[in-house]
C-alpha atoms as a PDB file:
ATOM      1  CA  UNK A   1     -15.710  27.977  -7.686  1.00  0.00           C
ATOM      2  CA  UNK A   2     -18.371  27.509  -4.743  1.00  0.00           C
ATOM      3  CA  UNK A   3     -17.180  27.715  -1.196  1.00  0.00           C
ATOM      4  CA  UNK A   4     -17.696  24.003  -0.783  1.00  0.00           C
ATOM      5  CA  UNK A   5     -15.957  23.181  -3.705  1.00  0.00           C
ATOM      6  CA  UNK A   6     -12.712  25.610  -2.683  1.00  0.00           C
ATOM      7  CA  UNK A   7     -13.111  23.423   0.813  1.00  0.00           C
ATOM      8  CA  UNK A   8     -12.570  20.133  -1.165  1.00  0.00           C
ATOM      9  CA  UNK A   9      -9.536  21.329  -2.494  1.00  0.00           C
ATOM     10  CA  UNK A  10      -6.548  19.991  -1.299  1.00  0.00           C
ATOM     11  CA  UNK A  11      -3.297  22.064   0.114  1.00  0.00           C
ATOM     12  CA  UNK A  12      -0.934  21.423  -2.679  1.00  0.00           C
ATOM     13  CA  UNK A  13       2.666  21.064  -1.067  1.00  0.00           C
ATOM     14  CA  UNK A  14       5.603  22.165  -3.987  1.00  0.00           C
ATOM     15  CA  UNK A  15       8.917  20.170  -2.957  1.00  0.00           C
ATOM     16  CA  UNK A  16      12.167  21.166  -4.542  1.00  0.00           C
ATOM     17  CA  UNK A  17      13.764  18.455  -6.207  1.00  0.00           C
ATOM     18  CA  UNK A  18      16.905  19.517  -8.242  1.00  0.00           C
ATOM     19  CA  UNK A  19      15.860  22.229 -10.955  1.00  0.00           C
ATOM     20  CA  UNK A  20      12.333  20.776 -10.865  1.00  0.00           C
ATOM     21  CA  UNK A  21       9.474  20.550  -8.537  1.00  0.00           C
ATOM     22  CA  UNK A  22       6.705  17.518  -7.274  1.00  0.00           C
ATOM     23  CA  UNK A  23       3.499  18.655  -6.232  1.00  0.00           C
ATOM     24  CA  UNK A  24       2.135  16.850  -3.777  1.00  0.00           C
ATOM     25  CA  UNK A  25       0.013  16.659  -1.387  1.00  0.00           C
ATOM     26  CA  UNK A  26      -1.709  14.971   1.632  1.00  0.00           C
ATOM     27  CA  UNK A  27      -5.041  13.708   3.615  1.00  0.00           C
ATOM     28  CA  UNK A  28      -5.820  11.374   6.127  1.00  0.00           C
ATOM     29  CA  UNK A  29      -5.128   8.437   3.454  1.00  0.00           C
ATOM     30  CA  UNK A  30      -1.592   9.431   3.010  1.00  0.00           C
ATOM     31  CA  UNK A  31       0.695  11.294   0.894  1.00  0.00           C
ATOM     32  CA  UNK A  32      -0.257  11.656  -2.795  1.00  0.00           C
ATOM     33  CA  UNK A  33       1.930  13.025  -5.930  1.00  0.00           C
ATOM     34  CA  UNK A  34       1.082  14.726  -9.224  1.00  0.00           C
ATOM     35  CA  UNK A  35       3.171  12.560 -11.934  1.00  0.00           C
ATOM     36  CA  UNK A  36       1.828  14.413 -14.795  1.00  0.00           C
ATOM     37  CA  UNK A  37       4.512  17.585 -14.326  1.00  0.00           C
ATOM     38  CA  UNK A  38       7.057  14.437 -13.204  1.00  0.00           C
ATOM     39  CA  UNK A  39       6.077  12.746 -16.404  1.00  0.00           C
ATOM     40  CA  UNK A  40       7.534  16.477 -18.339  1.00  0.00           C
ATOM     41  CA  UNK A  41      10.155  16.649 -16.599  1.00  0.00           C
ATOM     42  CA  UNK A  42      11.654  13.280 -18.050  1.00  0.00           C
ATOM     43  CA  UNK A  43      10.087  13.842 -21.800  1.00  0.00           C
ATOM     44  CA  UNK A  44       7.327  10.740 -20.975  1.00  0.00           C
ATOM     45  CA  UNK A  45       4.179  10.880 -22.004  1.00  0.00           C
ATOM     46  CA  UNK A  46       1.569  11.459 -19.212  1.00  0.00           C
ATOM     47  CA  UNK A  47      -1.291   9.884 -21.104  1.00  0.00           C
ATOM     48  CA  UNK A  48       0.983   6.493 -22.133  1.00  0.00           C
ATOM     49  CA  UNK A  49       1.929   6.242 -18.590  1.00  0.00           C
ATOM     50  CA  UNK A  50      -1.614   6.589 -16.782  1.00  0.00           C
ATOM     51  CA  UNK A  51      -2.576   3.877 -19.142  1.00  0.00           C
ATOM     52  CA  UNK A  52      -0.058   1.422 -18.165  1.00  0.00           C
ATOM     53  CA  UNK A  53      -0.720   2.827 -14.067  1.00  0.00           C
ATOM     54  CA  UNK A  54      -4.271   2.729 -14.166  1.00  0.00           C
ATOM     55  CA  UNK A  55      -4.837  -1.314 -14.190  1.00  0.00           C
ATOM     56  CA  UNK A  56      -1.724  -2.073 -11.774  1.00  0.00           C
ATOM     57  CA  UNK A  57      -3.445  -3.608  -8.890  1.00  0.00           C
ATOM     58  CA  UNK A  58      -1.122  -1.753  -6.517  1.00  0.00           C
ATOM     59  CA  UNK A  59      -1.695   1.482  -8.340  1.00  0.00           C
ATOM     60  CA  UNK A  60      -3.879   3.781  -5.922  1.00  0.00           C
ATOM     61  CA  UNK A  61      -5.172   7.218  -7.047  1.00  0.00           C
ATOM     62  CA  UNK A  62      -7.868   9.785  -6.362  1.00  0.00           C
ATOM     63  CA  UNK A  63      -9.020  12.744  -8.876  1.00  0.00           C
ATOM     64  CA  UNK A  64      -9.056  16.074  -6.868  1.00  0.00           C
ATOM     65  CA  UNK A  65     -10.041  19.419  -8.108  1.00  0.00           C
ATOM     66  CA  UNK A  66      -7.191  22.207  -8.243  1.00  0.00           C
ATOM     67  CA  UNK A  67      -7.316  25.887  -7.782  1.00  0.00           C
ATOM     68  CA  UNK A  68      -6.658  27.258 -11.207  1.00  0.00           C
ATOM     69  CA  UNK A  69      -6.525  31.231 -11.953  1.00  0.00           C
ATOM     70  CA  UNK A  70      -9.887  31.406 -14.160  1.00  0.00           C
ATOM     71  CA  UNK A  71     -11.394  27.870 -14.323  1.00  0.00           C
ATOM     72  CA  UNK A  72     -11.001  24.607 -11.821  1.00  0.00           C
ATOM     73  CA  UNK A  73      -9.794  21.476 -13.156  1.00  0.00           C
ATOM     74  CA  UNK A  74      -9.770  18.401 -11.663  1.00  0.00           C
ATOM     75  CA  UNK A  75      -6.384  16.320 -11.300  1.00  0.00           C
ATOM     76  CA  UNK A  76      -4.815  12.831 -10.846  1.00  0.00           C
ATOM     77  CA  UNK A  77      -2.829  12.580  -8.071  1.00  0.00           C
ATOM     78  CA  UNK A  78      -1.211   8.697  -6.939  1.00  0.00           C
ATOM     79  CA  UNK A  79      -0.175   7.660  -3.783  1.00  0.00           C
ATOM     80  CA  UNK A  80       3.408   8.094  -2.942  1.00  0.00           C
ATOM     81  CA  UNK A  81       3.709   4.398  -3.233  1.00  0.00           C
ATOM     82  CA  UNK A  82       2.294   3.695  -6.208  1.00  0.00           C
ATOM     83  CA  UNK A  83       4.680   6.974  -7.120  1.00  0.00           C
ATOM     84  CA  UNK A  84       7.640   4.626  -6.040  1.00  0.00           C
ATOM     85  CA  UNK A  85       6.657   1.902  -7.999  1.00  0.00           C
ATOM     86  CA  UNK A  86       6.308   3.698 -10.811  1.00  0.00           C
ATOM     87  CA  UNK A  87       9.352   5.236 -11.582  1.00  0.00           C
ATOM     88  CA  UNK A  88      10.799   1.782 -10.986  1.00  0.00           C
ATOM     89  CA  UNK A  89       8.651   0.515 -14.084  1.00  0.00           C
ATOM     90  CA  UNK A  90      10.376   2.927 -16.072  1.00  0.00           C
ATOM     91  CA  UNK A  91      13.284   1.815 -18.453  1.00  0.00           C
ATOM     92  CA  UNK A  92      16.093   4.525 -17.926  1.00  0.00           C
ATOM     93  CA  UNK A  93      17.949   3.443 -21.421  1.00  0.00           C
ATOM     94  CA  UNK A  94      17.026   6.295 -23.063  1.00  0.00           C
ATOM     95  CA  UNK A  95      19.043   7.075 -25.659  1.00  0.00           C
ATOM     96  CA  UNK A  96      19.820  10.759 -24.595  1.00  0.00           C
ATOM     97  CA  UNK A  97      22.320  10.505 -21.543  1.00  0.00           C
ATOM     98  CA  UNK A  98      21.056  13.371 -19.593  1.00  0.00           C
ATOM     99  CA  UNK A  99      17.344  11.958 -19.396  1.00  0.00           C
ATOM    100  CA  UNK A 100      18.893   8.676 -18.643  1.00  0.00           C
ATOM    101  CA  UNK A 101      20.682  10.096 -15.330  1.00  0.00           C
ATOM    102  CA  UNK A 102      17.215  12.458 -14.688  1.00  0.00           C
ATOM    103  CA  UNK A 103      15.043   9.236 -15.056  1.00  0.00           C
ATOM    104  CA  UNK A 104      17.750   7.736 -12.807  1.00  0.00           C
ATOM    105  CA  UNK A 105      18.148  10.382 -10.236  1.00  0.00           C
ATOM    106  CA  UNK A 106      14.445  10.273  -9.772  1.00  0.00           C
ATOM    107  CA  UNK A 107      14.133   6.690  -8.907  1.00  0.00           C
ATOM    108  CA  UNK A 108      17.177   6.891  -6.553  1.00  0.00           C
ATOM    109  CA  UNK A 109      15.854  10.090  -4.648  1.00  0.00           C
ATOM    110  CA  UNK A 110      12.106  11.426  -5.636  1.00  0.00           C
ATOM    111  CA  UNK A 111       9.918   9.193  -3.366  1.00  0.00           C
ATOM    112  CA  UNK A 112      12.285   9.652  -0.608  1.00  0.00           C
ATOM    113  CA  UNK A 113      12.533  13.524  -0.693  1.00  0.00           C
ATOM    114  CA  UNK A 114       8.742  13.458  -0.298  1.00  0.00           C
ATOM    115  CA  UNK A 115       8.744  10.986   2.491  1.00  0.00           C
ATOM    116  CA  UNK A 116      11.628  13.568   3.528  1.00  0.00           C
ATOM    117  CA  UNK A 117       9.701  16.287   3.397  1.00  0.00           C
ATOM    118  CA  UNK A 118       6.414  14.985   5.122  1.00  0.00           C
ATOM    119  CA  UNK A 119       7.930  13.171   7.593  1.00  0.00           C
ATOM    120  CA  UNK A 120      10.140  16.445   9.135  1.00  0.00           C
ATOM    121  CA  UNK A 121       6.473  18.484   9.144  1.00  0.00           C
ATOM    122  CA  UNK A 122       5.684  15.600  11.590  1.00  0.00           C
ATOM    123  CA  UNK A 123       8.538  15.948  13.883  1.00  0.00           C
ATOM    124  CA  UNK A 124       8.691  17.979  17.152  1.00  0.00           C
ATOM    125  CA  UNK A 125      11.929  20.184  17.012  1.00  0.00           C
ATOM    126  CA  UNK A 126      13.321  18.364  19.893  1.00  0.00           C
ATOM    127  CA  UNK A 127      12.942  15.030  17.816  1.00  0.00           C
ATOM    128  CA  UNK A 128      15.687  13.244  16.113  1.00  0.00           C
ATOM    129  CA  UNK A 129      14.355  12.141  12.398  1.00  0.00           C
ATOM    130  CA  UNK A 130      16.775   8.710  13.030  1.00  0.00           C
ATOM    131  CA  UNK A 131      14.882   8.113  16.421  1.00  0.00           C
ATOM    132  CA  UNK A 132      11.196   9.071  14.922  1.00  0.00           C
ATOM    133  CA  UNK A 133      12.009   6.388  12.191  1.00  0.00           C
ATOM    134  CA  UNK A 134      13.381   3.632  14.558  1.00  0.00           C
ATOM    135  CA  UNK A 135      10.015   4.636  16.565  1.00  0.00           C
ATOM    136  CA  UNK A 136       7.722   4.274  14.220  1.00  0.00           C
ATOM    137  CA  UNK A 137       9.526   0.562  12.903  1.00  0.00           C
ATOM    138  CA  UNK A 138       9.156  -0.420  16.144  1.00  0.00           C
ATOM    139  CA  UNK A 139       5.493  -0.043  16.070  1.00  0.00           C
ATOM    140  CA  UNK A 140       4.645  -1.298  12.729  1.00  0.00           C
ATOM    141  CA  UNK A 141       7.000  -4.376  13.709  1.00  0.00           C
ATOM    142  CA  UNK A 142       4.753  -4.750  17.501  1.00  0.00           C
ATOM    143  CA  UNK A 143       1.958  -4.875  15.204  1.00  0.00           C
ATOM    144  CA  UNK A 144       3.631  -7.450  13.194  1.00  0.00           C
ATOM    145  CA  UNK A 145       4.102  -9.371  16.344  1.00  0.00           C
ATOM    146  CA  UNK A 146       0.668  -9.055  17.210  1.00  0.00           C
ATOM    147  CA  UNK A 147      -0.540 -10.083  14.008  1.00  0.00           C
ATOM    148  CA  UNK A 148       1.770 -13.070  14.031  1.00  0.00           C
ATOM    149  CA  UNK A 149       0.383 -14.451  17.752  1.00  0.00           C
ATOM    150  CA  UNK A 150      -2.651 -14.247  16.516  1.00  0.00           C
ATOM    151  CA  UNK A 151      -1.796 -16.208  13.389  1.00  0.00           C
ATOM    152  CA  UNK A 152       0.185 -18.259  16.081  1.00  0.00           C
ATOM    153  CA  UNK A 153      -2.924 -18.828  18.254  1.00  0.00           C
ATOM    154  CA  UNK A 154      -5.252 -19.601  15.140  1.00  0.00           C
ATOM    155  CA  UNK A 155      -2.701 -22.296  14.396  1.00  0.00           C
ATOM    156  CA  UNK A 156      -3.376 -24.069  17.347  1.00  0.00           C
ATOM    157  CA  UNK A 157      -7.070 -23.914  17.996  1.00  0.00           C
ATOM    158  CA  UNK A 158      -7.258 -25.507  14.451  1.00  0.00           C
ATOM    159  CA  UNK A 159      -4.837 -28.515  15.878  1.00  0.00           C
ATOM    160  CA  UNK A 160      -6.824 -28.759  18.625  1.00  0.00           C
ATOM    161  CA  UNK A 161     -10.493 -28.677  16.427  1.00  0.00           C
ATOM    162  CA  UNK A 162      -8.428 -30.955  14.329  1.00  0.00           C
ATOM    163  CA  UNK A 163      -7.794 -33.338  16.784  1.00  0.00           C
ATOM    164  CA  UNK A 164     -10.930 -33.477  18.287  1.00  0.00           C
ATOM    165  CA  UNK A 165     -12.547 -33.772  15.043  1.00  0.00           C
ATOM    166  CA  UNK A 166     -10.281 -37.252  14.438  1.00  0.00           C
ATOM    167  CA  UNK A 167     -11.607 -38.480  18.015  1.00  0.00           C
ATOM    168  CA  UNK A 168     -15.313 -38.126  17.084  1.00  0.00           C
ATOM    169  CA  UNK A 169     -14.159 -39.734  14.067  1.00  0.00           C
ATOM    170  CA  UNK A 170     -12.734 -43.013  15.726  1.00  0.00           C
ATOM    171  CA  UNK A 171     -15.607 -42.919  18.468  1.00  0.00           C
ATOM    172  CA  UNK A 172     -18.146 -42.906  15.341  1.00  0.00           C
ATOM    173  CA  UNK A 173     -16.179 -45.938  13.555  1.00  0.00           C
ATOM    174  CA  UNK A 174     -15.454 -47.359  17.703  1.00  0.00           C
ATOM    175  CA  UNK A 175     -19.623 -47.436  17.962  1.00  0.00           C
ATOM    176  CA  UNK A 176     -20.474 -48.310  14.605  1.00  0.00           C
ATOM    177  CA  UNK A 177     -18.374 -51.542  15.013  1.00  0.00           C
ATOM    178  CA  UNK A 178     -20.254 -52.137  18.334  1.00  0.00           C
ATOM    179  CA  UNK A 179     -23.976 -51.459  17.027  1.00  0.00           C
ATOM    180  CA  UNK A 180     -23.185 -54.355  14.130  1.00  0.00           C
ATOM    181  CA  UNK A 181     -21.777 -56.605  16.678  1.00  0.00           C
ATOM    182  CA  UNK A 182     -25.084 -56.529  18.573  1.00  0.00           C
ATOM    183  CA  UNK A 183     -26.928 -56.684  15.724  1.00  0.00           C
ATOM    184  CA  UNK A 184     -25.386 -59.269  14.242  1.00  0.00           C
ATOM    185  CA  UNK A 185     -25.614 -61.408  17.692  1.00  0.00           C
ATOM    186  CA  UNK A 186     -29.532 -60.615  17.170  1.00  0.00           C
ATOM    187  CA  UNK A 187     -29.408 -62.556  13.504  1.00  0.00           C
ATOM    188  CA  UNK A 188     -29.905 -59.235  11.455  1.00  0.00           C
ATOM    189  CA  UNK A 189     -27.584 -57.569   9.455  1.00  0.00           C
ATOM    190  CA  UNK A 190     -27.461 -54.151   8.786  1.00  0.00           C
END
């Protein structure tokens, strides 16, 4: 592997998560997760399931290459989202009980042990993880806010071009009626 390539390749994070382990990692576009080893651990199989991912228009993925011992491969990895919404397609009624409560126990807990994990690498030691979360709600709702007052102030400058759109309107049919009044006084019709 070239020194360029080995650049390109992404820190893989291993998180613990019971007696297995999600690989993940993460970039400037978020927080991505290998489902191929979480597709093992719950006897699915990883080809059936990137087939029914792959044309989910909330599905987001990116191929990156991995670090292997003798040759370098290139991976899937999907974004912890489309992670989320994944193992919430999938039908725990297995028939075997303890894949049923695995399958089950990784819907419950999986996406948030990542988010777990990530999010405490992002917080100061003085930093409470309760108040970082109520922080950063509080932003994404200001933004919401923002977003809305400008919806809000759309909403009126389209009342008000839709009001003075209906006044040219009536001054139009106002002067119309006046030009064949006069013409008509003249003797010509129009």
């Amino acid at each position: 592997m070239t020194d360029e390539a080995e650049d390109q390749v992404p820190k893989l994070v291993f998180i613990p998560f019971h007696e297995d382990v999600i690989e993940t990692f993460r970039d400037a576009q978020g927080i991505w997760v290998d489902i191929e080893n979480c597709c093992k651990s719950v006897k699915l199989d990883y080809s059936t399931q990137l087939c029914r991912l792959k044309p989910k228009v909330w599905a987001t993925w990116c191929v990156v290459p991995t670090r292997k011992e003798f040759y370098p491969r290139e991976r899937l990895y999907f974004h912890v989202n489309t992670f989320s919404m994944w193992l919430a397609t999938i039908e725990s009624n297995r028939p075997e009980t303890g894949l049923r409560d695995k399958i089950e126990r990784y819907q419950k807990e999986a996406p948030g042990v990542v988010l777990k994990h990530y999010l405490s690498l992002n917080l100061l030691p003085e930093q409470d993880p309760v108040m970082a979360i109520l922080e950063a709600t509080k932003a994404m709702r200001l933004d919401q806010i923002a977003q809305a007052n400008i919806n809000a102030e759309q909403v009126k400058v389209n009342a008000e071009q839709a009001k003075a759109n209906e006044k040219v309107e009536t001054d139009v049919k106002r002067i119309k009626t006046i030009w064949r009044k006069f013409w008509s006084a003249m003797g010509k019709s129009i």
